[in-house]
Protein backbone atom coordinates (compact mmCIF):
# COMPACT_ATOMS: atom_id res chain seq x y z
CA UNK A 1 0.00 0.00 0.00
CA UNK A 2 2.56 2.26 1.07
CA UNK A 3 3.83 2.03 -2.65
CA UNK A 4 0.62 2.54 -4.21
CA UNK A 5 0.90 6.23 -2.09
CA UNK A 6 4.39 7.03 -2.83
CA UNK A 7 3.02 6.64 -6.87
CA UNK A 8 -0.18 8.79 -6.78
CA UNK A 9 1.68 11.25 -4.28
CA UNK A 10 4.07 11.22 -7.76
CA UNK A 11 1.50 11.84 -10.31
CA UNK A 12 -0.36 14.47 -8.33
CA UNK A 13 1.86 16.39 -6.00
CA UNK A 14 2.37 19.18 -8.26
CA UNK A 15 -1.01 19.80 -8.77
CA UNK A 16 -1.74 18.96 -4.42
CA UNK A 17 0.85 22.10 -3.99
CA UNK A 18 -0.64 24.55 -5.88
CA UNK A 19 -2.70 27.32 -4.44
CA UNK A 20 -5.90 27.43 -6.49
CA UNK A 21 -6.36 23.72 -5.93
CA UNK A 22 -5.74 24.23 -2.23
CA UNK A 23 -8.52 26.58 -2.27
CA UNK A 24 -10.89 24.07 -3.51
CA UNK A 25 -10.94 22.99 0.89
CA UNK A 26 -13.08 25.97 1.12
CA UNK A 27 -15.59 24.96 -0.76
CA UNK A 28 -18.56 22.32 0.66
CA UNK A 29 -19.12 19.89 -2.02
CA UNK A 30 -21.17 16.70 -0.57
CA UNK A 31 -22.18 17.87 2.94
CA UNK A 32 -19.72 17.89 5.09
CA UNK A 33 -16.83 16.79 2.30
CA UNK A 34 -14.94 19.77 0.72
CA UNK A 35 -14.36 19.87 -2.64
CA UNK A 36 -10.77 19.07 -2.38
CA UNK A 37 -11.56 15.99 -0.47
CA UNK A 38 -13.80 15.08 -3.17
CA UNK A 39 -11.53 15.66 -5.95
CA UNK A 40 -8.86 13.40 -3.61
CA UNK A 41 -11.51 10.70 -3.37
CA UNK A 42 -12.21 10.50 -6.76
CA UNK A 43 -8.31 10.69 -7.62
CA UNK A 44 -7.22 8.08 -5.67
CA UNK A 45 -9.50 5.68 -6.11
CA UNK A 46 -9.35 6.54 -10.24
CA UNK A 47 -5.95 6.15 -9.55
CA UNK A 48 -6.28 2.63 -8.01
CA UNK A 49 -8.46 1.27 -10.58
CA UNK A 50 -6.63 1.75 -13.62
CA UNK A 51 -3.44 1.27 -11.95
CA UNK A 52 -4.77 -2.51 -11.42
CA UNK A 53 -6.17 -2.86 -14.93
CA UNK A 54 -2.91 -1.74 -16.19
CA UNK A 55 -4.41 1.45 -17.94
CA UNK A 56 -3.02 5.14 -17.29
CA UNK A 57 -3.44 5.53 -13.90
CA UNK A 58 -1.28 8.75 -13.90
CA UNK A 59 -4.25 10.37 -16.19
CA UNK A 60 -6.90 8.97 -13.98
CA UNK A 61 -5.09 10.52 -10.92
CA UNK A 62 -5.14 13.68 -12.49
CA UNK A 63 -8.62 14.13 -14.01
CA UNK A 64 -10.01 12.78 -10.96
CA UNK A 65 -8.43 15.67 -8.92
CA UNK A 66 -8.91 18.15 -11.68
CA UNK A 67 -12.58 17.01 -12.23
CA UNK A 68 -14.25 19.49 -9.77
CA UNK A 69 -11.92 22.78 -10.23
CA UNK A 70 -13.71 25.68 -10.23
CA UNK A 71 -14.67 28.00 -7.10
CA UNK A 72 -17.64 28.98 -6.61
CA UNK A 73 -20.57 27.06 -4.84
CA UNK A 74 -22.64 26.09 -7.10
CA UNK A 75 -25.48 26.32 -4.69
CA UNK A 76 -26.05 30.04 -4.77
CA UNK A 77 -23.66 30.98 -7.67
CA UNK A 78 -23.90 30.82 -10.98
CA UNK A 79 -21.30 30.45 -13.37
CA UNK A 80 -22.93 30.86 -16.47
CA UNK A 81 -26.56 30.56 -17.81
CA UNK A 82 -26.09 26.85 -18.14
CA UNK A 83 -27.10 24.52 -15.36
CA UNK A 84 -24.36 23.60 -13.09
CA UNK A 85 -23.84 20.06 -14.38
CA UNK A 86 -22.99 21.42 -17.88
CA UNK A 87 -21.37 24.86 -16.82
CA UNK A 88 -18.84 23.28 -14.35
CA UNK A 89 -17.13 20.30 -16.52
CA UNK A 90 -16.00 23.37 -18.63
CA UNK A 91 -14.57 25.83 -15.62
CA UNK A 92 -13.07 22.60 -14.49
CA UNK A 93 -11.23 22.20 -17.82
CA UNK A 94 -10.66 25.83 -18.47
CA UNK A 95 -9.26 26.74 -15.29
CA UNK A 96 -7.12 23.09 -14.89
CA UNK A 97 -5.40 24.12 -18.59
CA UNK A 98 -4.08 27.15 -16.88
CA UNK A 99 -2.05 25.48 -14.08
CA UNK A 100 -0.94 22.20 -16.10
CA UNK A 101 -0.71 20.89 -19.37
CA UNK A 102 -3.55 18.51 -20.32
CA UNK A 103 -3.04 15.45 -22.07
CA UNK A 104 -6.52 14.06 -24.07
CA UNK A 105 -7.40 11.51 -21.46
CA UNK A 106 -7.05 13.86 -18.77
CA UNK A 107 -9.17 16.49 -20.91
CA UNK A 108 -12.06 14.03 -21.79
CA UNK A 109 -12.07 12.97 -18.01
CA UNK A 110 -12.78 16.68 -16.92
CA UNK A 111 -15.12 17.56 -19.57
CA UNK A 112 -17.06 14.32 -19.63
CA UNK A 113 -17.16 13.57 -15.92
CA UNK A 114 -21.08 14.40 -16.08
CA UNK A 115 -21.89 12.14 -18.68
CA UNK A 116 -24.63 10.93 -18.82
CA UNK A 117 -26.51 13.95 -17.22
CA UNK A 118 -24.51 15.68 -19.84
CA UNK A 119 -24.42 14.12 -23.46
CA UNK A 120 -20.83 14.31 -24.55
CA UNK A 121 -19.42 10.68 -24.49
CA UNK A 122 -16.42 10.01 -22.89
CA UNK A 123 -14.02 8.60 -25.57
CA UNK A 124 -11.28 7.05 -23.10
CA UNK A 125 -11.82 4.05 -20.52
CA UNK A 126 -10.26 6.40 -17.83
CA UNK A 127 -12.64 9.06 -18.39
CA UNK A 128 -15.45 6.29 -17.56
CA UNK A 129 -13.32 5.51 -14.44
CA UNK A 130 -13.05 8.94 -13.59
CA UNK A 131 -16.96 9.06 -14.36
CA UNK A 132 -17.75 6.28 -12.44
CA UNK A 133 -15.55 7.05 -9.28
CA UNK A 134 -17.08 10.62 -9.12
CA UNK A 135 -20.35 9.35 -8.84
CA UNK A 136 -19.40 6.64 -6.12
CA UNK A 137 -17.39 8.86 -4.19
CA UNK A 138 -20.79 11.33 -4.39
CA UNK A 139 -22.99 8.62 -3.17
CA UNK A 140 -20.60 7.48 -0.33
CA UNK A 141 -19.96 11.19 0.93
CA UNK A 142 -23.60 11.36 1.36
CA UNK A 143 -24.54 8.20 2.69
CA UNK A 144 -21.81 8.54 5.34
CA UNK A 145 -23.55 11.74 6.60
CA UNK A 146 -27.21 10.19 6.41
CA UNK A 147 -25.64 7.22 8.36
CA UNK A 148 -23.49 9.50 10.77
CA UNK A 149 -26.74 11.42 11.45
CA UNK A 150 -28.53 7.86 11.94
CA UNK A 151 -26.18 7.05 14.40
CA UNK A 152 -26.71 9.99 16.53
CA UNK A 153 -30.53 10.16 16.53
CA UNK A 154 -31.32 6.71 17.73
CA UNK A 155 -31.73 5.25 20.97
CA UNK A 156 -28.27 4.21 22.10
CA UNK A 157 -28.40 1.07 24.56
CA UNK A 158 -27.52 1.33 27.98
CA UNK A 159 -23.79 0.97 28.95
CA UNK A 160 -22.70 2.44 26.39
């Protein structure tokens, strides 16, 4: 494991040490996870995935963190006329080209992260990961709160 750490900590730590990203922990995304803890979420276990199937883990890594970049909370802003799940797949991209270069995967991961709420097909098998993991990593970031909230509302038995 500690191996597996040391080589996402390698594809991602340039983008982990710059500013705007680290901005992105002031930001609520999924209740009580920030963005950037989504974007880490999604990253890692991107990261994982196609590192096991052999595909380019390094571009899942980085999609998955970039997938989410844009600041503003999208719950009483606005970036653009579009709805959010169209309007922020393109900040995301816009604002990821102007800290790092993109390669295609990485592109196609940000833009089509949405899909299929949005109806651009992803064209890479990481961008599906990437797809896949954002919406897993959504679900599980809410269903920890519902069950954290569960867990504090009900009877707890004596002795405890």
């Amino acid at each position: 494991m500690r191996k597996h750490n040391e080589d996402y900590e390698a594809c991602v730590s340039d983008l982990t040490r710059h500013d705007d990203i680290k901005r992105l922990n002031g930001f609520t995304q999924h209740l009580n996870t920030s963005r950037l803890e989504h974007c880490v979420n999604v990253s890692y276990f991107s990261y994982l995935i196609c590192k096991k199937l052999g595909w380019d883990h390094r571009s899942a890594a980085r999609a998955g963190l970039l997938h989410d970049f844009y600041h503003y909370d999208w719950r009483t802003q606005t970036h653009t006329e579009e709805r959010h799940t169209s309007a922020h797949p393109k900040a995301a991209l816009e604002n990821a080209k102007k800290i790092t270069p993109l390669n295609e995967i990485e592109a196609d991961a940000i833009i089509n992260h949405m899909w299929p709420l949005t109806f651009s097909l992803p064209k890479y098998r990481e961008s599906y990961v990437v797809n896949l993991m954002d919406t897993f990593c959504a679900a599980y970031e809410f269903a920890a709160k519902f069950f954290i909230f569960l867990n504090r509302s009900r009877p707890q038995p004596q002795g405890l």
